[in-house]
Structures are given as structure tokens and as C-alpha cells.
N, C-alpha and C. Protein backbone atom coordinates (compact mmCIF):
# COMPACT_ATOMS: atom_id res chain seq x y z
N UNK A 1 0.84 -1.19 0.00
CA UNK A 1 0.00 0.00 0.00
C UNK A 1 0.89 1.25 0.00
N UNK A 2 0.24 2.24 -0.37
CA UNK A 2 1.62 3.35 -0.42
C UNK A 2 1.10 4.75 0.57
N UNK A 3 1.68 5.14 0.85
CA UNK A 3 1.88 6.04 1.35
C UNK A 3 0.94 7.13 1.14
N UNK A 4 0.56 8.23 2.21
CA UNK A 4 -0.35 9.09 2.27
C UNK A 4 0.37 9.96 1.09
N UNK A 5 1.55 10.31 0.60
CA UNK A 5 2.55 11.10 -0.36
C UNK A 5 2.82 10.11 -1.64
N UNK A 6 2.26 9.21 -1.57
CA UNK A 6 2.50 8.48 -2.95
C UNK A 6 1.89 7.95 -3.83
N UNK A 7 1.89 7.28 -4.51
CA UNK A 7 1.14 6.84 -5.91
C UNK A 7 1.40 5.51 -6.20
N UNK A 8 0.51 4.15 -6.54
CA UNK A 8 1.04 2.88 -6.93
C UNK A 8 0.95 3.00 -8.44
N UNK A 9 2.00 2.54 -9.11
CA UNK A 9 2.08 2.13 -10.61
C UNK A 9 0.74 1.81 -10.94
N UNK A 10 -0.04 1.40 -10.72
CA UNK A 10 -1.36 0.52 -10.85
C UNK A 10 -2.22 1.88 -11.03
N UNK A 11 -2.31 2.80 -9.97
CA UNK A 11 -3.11 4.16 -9.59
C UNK A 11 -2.51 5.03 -10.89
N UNK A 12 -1.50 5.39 -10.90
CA UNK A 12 -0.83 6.38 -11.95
C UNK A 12 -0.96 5.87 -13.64
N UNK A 13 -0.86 4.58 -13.72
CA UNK A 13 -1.47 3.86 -15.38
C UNK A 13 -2.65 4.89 -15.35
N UNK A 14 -3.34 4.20 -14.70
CA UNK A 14 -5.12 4.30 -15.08
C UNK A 14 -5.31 5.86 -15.05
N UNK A 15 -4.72 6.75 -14.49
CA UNK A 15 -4.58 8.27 -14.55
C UNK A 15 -4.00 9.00 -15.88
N UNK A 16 -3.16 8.46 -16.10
CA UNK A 16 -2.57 8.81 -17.23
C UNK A 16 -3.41 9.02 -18.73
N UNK A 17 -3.38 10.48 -18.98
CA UNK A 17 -3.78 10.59 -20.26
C UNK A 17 -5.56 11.03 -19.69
N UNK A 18 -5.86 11.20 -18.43
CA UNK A 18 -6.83 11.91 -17.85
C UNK A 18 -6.89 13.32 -17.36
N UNK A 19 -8.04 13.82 -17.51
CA UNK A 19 -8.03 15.56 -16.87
C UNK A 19 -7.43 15.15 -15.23
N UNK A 20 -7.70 14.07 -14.57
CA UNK A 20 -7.07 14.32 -13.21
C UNK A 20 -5.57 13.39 -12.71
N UNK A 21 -4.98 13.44 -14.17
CA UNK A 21 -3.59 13.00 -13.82
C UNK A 21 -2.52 13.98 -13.72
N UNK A 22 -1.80 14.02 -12.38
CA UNK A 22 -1.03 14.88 -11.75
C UNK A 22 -0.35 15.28 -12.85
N UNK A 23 0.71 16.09 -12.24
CA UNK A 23 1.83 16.44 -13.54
C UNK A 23 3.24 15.58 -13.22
N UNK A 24 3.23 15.11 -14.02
CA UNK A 24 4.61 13.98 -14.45
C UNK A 24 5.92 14.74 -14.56
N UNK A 25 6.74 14.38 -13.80
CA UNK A 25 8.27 15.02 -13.76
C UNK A 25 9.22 14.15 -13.58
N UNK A 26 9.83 13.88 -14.67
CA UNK A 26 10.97 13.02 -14.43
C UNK A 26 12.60 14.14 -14.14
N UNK A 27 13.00 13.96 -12.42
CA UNK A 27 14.11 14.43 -12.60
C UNK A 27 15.52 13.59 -12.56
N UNK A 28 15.27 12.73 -13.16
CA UNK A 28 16.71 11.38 -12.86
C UNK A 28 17.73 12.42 -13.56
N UNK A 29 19.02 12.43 -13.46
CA UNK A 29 20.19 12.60 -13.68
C UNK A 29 20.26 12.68 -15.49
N UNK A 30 20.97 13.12 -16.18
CA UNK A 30 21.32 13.62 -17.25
C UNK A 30 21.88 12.17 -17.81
N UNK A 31 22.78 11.56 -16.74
CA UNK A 31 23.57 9.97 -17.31
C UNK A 31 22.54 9.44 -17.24
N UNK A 32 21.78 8.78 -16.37
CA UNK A 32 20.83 7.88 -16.42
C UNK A 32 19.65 7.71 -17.56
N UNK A 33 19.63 9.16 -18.05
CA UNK A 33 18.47 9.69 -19.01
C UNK A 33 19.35 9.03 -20.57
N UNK A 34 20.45 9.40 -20.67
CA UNK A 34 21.24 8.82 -21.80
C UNK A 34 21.77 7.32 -21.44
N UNK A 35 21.26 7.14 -20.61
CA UNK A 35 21.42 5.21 -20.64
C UNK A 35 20.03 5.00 -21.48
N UNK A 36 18.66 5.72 -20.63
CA UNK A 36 17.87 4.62 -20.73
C UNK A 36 16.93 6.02 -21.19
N UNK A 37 16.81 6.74 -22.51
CA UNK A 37 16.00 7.83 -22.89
C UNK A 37 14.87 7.54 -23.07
N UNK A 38 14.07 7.25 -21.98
CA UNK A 38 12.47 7.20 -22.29
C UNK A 38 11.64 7.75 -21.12
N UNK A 39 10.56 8.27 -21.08
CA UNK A 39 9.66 8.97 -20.23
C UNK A 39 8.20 8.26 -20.52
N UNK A 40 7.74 8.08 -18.98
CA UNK A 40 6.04 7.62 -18.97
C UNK A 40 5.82 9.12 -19.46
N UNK A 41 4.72 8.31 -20.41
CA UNK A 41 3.56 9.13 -21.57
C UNK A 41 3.25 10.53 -20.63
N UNK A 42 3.22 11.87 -21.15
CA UNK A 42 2.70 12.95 -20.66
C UNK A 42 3.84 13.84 -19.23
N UNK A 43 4.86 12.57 -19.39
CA UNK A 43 5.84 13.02 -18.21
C UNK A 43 7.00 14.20 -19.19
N UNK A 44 7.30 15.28 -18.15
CA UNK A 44 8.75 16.25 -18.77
C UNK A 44 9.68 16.15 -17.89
N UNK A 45 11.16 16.36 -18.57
CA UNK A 45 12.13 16.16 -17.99
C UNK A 45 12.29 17.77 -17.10
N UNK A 46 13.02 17.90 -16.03
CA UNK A 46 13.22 18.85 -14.95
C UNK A 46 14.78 18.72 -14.32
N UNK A 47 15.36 19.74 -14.86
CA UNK A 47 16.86 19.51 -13.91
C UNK A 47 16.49 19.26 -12.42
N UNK A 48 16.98 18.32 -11.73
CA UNK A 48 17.14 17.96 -10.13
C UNK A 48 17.67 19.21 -9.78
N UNK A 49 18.73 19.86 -9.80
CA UNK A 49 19.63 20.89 -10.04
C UNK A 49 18.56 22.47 -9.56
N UNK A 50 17.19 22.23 -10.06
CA UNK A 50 16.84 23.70 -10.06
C UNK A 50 15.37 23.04 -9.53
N UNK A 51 15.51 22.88 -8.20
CA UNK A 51 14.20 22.63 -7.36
C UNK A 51 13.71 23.79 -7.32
N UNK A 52 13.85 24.86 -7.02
CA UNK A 52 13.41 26.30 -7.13
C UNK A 52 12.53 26.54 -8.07
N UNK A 53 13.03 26.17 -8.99
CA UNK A 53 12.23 26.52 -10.62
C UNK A 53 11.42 25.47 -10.45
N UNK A 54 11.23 24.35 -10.18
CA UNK A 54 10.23 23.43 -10.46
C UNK A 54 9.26 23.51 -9.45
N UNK A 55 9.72 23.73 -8.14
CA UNK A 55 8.52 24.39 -7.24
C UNK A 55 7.47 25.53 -8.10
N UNK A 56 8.44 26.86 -8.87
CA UNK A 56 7.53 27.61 -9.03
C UNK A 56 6.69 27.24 -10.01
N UNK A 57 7.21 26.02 -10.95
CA UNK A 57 6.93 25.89 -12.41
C UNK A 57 5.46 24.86 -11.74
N UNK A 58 5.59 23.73 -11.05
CA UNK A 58 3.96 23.92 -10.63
C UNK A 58 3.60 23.75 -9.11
N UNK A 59 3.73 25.17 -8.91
CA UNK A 59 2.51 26.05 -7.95
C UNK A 59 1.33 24.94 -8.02
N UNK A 60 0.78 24.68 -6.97
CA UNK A 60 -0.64 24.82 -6.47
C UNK A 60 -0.75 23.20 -7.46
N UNK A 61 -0.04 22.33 -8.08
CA UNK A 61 -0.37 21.33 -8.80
C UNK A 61 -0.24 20.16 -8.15
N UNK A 62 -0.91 18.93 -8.44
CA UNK A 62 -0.72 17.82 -7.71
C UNK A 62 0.57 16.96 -8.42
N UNK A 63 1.60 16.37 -8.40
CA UNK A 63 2.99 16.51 -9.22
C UNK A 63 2.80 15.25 -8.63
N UNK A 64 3.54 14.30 -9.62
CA UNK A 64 4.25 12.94 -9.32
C UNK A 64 5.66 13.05 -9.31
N UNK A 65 7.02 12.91 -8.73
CA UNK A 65 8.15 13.09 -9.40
C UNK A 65 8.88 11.18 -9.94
N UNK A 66 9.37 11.64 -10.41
CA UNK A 66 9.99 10.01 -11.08
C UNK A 66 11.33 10.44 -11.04
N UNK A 67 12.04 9.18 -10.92
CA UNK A 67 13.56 9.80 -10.48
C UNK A 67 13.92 7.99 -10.91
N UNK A 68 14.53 7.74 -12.03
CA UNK A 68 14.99 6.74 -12.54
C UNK A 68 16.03 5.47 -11.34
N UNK A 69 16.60 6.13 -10.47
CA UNK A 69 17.50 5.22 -10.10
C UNK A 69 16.89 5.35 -8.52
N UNK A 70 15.72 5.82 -8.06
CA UNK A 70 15.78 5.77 -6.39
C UNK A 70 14.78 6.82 -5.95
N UNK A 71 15.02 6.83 -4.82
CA UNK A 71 14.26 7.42 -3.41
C UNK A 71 15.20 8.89 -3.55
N UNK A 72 16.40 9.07 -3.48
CA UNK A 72 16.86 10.10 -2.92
C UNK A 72 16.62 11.10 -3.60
N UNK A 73 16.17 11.17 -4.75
CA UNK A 73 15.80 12.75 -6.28
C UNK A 73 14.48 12.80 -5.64
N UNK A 74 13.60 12.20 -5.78
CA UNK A 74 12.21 12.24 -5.07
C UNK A 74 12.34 12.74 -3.60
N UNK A 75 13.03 12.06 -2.69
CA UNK A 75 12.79 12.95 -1.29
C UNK A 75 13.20 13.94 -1.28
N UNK A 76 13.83 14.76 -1.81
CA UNK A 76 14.77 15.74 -2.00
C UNK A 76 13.39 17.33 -2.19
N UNK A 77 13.22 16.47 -4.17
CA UNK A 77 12.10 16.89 -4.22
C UNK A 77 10.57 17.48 -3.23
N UNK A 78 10.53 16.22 -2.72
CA UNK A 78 9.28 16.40 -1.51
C UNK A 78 9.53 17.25 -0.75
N UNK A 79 10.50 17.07 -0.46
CA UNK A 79 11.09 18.36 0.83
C UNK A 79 11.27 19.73 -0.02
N UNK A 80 12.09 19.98 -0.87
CA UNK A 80 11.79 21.46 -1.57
C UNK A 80 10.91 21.89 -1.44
N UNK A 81 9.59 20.90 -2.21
CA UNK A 81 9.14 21.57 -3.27
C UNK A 81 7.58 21.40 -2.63
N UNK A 82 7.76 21.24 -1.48
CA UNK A 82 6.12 20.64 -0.52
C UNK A 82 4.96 19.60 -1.30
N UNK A 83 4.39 19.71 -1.98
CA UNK A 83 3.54 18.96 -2.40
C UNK A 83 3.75 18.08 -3.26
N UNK A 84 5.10 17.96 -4.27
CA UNK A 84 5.72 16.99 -4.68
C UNK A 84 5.64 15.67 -4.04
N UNK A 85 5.18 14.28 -4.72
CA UNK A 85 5.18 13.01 -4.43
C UNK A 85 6.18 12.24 -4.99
């Protein structure tokens, strides 16, 4: 079961490509992105680098973050950026 801050793969499919699917942010690393260059459908890439800007970029939005290799780009995230999952 996941977390009051999170999302199951299962929950986020069936959202996807709906008026009430969060906004998709993939911030994995620049290497990781040139290993493996692909993004879930409707997701944009976001420098890790400029939490600032991605806080302001969505204000007031319900955000998924995706972070290719782990937990630590995502918690990071959460903590910046408050409502980030």
C-alpha cells in the first residue's frame, strides 16, 4: 500500500492521459536519461539541479516526481518543493 505522499504504478497507469492525472516530472540525472532515454507518456524532464524553478513551475499542482535510479531525487524533491510526491 503506499503512502499518504504516494502513488502505486497501478493508480498512476489508469490516470494517465486523464483531466485528473497529476503532472509527471521526471528528474533522474542527465547519465541515467542517456542510458535509458524514455519517459512515462505525458511526463517532462526537470533539472534535479533547479528545485526552485520546479517548485515555481507547478505552484498549487498535484505533481508525481519520477527519479529513474531511487528514493533520494524524489525525497529531495518532496522536501523542496512541498507537495511533490
Amino acid at each position: 500500500m503506499a503512502a499518504f505522499n504516494e502513488i502505486s504504478p497501478n493508480t498512476l497507469m489508469r490516470l494517465i492521459g486523464t483531466p485528473a492525472c497529476p503532472v509527471l516530472i521526471d528528474v533522474c540525472m542527465d547519465s541515467d536519461f542517456h542510458d535509458d532515454p524514455y519517459l512515462i507518456p505525458t511526463a517532462f524532464r526537470h533539472p534535479f539541479s533547479d528545485l526552485d524553478g520546479l517548485a515555481v513551475r507547478v505552484q498549487g499542482q498535484d505533481v508525481v516526481v519520477i527519479c529513474q535510479q531511487g528514493k533520494s531525487c524524489r525525497m529531495a524533491c518532496a522536501r523542496d518543493c512541498g507537495r511533490v510526491a
